[in-house]
Protein backbone atom coordinates (compact mmCIF):
# COMPACT_ATOMS: atom_id res chain seq x y z
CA UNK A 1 0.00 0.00 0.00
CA UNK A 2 1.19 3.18 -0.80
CA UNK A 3 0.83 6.77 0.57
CA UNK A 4 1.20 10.31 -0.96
CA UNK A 5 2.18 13.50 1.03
CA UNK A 6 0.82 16.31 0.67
CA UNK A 7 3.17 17.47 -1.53
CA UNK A 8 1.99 14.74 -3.88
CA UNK A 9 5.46 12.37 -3.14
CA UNK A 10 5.63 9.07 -2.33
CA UNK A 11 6.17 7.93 1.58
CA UNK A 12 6.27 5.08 3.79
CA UNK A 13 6.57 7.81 6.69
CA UNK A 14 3.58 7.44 8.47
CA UNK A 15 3.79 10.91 10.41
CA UNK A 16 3.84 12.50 6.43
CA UNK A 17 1.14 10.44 4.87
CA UNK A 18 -1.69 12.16 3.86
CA UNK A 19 -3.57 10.21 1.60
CA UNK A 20 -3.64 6.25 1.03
CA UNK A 21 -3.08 5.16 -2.68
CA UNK A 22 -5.66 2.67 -3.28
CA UNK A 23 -4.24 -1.18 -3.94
CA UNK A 24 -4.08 -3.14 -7.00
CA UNK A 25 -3.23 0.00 -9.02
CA UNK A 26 -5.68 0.77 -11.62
CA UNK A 27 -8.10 -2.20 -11.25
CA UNK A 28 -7.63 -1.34 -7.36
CA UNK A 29 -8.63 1.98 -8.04
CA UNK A 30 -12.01 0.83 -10.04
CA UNK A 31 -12.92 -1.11 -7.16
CA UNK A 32 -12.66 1.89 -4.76
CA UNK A 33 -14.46 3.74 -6.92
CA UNK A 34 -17.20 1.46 -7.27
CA UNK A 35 -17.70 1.19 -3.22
CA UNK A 36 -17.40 4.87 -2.63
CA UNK A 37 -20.64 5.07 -4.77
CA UNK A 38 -22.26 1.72 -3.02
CA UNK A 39 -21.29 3.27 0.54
CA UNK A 40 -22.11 6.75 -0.13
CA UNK A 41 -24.86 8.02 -2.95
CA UNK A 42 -26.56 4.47 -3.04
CA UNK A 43 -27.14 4.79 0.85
CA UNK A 44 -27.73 8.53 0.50
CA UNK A 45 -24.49 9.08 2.87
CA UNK A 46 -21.47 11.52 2.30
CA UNK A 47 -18.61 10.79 -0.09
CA UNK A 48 -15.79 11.73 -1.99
CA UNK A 49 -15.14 15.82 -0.97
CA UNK A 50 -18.29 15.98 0.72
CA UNK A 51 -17.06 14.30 3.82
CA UNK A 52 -15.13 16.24 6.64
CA UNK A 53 -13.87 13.27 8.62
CA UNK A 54 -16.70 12.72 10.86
CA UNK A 55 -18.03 9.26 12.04
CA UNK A 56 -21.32 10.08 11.19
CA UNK A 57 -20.89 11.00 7.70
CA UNK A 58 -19.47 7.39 7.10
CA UNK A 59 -21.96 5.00 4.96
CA UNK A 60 -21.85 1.43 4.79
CA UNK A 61 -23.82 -1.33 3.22
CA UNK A 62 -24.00 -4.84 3.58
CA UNK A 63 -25.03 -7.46 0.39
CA UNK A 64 -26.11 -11.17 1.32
CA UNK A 65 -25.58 -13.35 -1.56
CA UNK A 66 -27.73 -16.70 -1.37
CA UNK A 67 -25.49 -19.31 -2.80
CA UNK A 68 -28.50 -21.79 -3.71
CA UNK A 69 -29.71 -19.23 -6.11
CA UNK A 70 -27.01 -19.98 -8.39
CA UNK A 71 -25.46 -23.29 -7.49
CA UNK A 72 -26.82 -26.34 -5.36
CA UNK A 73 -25.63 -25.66 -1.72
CA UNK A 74 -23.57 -29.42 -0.97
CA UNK A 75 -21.75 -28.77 -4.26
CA UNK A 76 -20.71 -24.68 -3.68
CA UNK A 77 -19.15 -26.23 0.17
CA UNK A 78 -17.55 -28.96 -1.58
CA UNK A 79 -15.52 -26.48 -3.79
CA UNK A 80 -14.88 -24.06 -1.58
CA UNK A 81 -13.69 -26.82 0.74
CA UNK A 82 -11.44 -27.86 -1.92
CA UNK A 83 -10.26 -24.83 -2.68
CA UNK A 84 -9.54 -23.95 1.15
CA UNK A 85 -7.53 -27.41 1.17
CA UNK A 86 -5.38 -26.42 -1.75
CA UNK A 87 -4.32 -22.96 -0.68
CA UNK A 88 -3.55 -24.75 3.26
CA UNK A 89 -1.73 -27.28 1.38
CA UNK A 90 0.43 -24.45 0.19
CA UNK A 91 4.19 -24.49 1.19
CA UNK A 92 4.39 -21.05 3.24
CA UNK A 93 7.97 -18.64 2.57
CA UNK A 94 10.51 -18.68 4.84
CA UNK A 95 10.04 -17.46 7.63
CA UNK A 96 6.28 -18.16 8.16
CA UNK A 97 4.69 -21.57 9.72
CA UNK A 98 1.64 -21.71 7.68
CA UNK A 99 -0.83 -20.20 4.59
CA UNK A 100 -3.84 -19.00 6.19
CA UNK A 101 -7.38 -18.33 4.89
CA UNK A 102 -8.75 -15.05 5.66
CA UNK A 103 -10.36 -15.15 9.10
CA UNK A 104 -8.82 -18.08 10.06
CA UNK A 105 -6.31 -16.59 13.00
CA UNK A 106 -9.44 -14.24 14.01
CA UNK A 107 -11.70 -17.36 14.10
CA UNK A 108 -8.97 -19.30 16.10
CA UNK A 109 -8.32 -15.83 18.41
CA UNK A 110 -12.11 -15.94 18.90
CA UNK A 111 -12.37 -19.60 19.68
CA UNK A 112 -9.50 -19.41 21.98
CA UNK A 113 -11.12 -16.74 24.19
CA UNK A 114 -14.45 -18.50 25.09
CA UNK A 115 -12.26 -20.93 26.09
CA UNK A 116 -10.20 -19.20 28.08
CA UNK A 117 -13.75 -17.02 29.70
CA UNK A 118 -12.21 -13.67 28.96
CA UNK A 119 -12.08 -11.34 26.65
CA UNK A 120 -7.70 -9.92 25.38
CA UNK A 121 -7.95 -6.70 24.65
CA UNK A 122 -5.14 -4.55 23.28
CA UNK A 123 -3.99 -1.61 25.94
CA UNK A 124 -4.48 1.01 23.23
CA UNK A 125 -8.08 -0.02 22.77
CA UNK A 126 -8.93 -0.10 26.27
CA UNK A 127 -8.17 3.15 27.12
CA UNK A 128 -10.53 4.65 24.47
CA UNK A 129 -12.62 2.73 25.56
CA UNK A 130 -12.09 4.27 29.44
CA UNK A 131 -11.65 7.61 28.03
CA UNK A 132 -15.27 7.09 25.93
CA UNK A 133 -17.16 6.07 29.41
CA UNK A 134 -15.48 9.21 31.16
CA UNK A 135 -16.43 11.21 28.80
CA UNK A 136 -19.77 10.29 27.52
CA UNK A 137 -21.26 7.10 29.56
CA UNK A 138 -20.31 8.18 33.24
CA UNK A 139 -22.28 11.82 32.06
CA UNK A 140 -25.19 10.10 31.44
CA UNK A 141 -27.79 9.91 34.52
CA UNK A 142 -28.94 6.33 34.65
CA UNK A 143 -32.24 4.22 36.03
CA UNK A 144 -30.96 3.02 38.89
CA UNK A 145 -33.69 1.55 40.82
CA UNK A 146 -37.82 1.42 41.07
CA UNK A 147 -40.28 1.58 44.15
CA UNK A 148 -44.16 -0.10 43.19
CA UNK A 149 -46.89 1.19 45.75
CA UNK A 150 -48.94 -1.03 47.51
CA UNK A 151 -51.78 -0.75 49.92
CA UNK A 152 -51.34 -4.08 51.30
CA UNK A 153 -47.80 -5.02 51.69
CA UNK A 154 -48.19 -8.27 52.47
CA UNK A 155 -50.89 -9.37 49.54
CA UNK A 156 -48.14 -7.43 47.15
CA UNK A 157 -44.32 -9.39 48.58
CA UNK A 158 -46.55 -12.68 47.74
CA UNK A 159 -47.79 -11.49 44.44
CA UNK A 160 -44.31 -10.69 43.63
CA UNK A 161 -42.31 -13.52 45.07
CA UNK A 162 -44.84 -16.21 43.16
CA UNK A 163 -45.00 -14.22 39.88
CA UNK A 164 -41.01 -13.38 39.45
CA UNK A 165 -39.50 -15.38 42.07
CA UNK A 166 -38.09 -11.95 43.45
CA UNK A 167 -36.29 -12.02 46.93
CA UNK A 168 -37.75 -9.27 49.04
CA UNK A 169 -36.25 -7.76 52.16
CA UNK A 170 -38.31 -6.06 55.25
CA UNK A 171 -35.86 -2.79 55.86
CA UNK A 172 -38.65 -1.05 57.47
CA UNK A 173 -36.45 -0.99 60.87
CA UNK A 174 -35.47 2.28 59.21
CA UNK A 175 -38.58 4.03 60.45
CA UNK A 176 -40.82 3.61 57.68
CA UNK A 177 -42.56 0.36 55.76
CA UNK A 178 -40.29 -0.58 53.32
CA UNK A 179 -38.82 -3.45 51.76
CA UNK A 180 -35.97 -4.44 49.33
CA UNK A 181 -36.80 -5.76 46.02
CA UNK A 182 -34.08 -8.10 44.59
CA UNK A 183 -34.71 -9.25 41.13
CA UNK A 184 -31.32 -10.43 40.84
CA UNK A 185 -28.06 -11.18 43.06
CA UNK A 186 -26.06 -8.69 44.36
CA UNK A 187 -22.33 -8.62 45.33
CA UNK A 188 -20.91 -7.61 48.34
CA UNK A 189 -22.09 -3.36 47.69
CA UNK A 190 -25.61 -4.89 47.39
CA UNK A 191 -25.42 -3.83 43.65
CA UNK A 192 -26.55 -6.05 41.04
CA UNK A 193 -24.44 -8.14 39.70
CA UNK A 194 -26.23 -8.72 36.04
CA UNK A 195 -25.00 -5.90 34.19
CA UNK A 196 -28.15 -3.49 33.40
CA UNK A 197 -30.49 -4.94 35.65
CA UNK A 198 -31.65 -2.73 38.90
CA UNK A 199 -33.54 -3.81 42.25
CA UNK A 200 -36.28 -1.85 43.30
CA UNK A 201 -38.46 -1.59 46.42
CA UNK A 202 -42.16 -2.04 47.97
CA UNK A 203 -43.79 0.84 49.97
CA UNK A 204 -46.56 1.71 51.76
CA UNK A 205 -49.40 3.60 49.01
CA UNK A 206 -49.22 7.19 50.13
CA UNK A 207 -52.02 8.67 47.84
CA UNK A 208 -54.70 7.01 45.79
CA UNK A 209 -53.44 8.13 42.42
CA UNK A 210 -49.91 6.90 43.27
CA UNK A 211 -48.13 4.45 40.87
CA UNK A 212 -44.47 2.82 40.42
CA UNK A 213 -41.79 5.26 39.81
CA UNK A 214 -38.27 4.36 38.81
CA UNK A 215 -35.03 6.37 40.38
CA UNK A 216 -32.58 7.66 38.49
CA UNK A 217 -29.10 8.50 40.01
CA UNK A 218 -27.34 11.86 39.50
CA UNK A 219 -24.28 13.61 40.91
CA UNK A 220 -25.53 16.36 42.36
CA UNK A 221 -29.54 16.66 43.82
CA UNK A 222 -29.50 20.01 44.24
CA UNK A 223 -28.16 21.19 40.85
CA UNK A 224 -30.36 18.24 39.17
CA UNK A 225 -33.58 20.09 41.02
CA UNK A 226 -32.95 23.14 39.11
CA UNK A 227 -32.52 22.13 36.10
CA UNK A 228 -36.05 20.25 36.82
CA UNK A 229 -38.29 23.39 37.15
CA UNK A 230 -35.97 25.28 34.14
CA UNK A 231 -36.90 22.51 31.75
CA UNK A 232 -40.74 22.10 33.31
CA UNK A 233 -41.07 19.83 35.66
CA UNK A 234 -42.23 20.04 39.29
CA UNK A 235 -40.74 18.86 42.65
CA UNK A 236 -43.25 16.50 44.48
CA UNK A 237 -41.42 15.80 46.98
CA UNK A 238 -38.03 17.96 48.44
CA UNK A 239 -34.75 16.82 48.84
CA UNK A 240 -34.23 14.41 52.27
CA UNK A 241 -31.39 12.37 53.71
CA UNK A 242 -31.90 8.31 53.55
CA UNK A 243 -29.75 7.77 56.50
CA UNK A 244 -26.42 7.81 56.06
CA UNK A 245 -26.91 6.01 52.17
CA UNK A 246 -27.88 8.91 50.03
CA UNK A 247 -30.31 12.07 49.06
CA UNK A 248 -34.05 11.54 47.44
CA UNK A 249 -36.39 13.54 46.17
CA UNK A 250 -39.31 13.21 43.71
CA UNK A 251 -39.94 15.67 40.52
CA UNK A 252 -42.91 15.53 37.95
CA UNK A 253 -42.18 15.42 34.48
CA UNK A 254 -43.64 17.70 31.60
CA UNK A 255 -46.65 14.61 31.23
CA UNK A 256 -47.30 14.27 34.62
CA UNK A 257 -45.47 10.99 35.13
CA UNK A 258 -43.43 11.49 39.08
CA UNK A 259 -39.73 10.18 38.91
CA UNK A 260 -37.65 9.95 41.56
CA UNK A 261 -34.28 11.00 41.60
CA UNK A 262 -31.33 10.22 43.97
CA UNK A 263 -27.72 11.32 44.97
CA UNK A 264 -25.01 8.94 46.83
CA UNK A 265 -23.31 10.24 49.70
CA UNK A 266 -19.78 9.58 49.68
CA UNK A 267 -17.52 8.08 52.19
């Protein structure tokens, strides 16, 4: 592969390369050609000049060929079988231990992980990944829990516990009727240990109209309550201390649906 500066001279300096040559030379070329057009004005997406670099403006389509249509099925494996036993068969150049088939080290490098039970992932990669979840996932305020009303406790733990097979906890030695809703394990923080799923709780109805509300976990209550009433929304219920775990408090959206909303304290 070769690369052009942008000067228009050749370079295998990576630090000068500005643009990649495509391969194959002319027929190479055609080939480009013919995707930039299948990847960009056939799926109404950026191309050529157009594009500024963004992720966004990138196109991509994706053809599934049915082999059947044009050949019976047992007889296209057999050849391509063949054909993948010929090029194996191959003697490899110095220096190498074998002729592989595209994929074939990826397919190995795949199978040899769920094996193994863990995922290798190069350093580089990892830390955009980190830097991606500082950035943009640990931002994002998430639904962190849920509390269903009921106006007999007792009636509702069995209704739940028979239904869902949910382990529920009495915690109402912390001054009020409430209990713990586990709808999966937790580890030794009492979070859940199935990645997305939350726990919830069971209280005591407080109004007739009341229904299930879900909690969603922010960094800062007080700043999250004023942003609340500037985008609409109404506080139902003000800011209070849950002994020594967190902050609560309960807004109303723009539809009238109440959410509740809660802050950590730290340690």
């Amino acid at each position: 592969m070769s690369y052009i500066t942008k000067t228009g001279k050749f370079t295998t300096d990576p630090h000068q390369a500005y643009i990649i040559l495509p391969f194959g030379e002319y027929k190479g070329y055609a080939l480009n050609f013919f995707l930039e057009i299948l990847t960009g004005a056939l799926v109404r997406s950026k191309m050529g000049l157009q594009q500024k670099g963004y992720e966004n403006e990138l196109g991509s389509i994706f053809i599934a060929i049915d082999p059947s249509f044009f050949i019976p099925i047992d007889e296209f494996k057999n050849q391509v079988s063949q054909l993948i036993d010929e090029v194996q068969k191959i003697k490899p150049m110095n220096g190498f231990d074998a002729v592989y088939i595209p994929g074939y080290r990826g397919e190995m490098a795949n199978l040899s992980m769920l094996k193994k039970g863990y995922l290798e992932v190069e350093d580089i990669i990892w830390k955009k990944f980190e830097n991606y979840y500082r950035k943009v996932v640990k931002k994002i305020d998430s639904v962190v829990h849920f509390e269903i009303p009921a106006d007999n406790l007792k009636r509702a733990q069995d209704f739940y516990k028979k239904l869902f097979g949910w382990k529920i906890v009495d915690m109402s030695t912390m001054g009020m009727e409430y209990f713990i809703v586990r709808t999966v394990e937790t580890d030794e923080h009492q979070m859940p240990k199935k990645p997305g799923a939350i726990n919830g709780g069971l209280e005591k109805r407080q109004a007739p109209e009341a229904q299930p509300v879900i909690v969603i976990d922010v960094k800062n209550l007080d700043k999250k309550l004023k942003e609340v009433t500037a985008a609409g929304g109404k506080i139902v219920k003000p800011k209070m201390q849950v002994g020594n775990m967190g902050l609560y408090a309960r807004i109303r959206d723009t539809e009238g649906n109440v959410i509740g909303i809660w802050q950590d304290i730290k340690k």
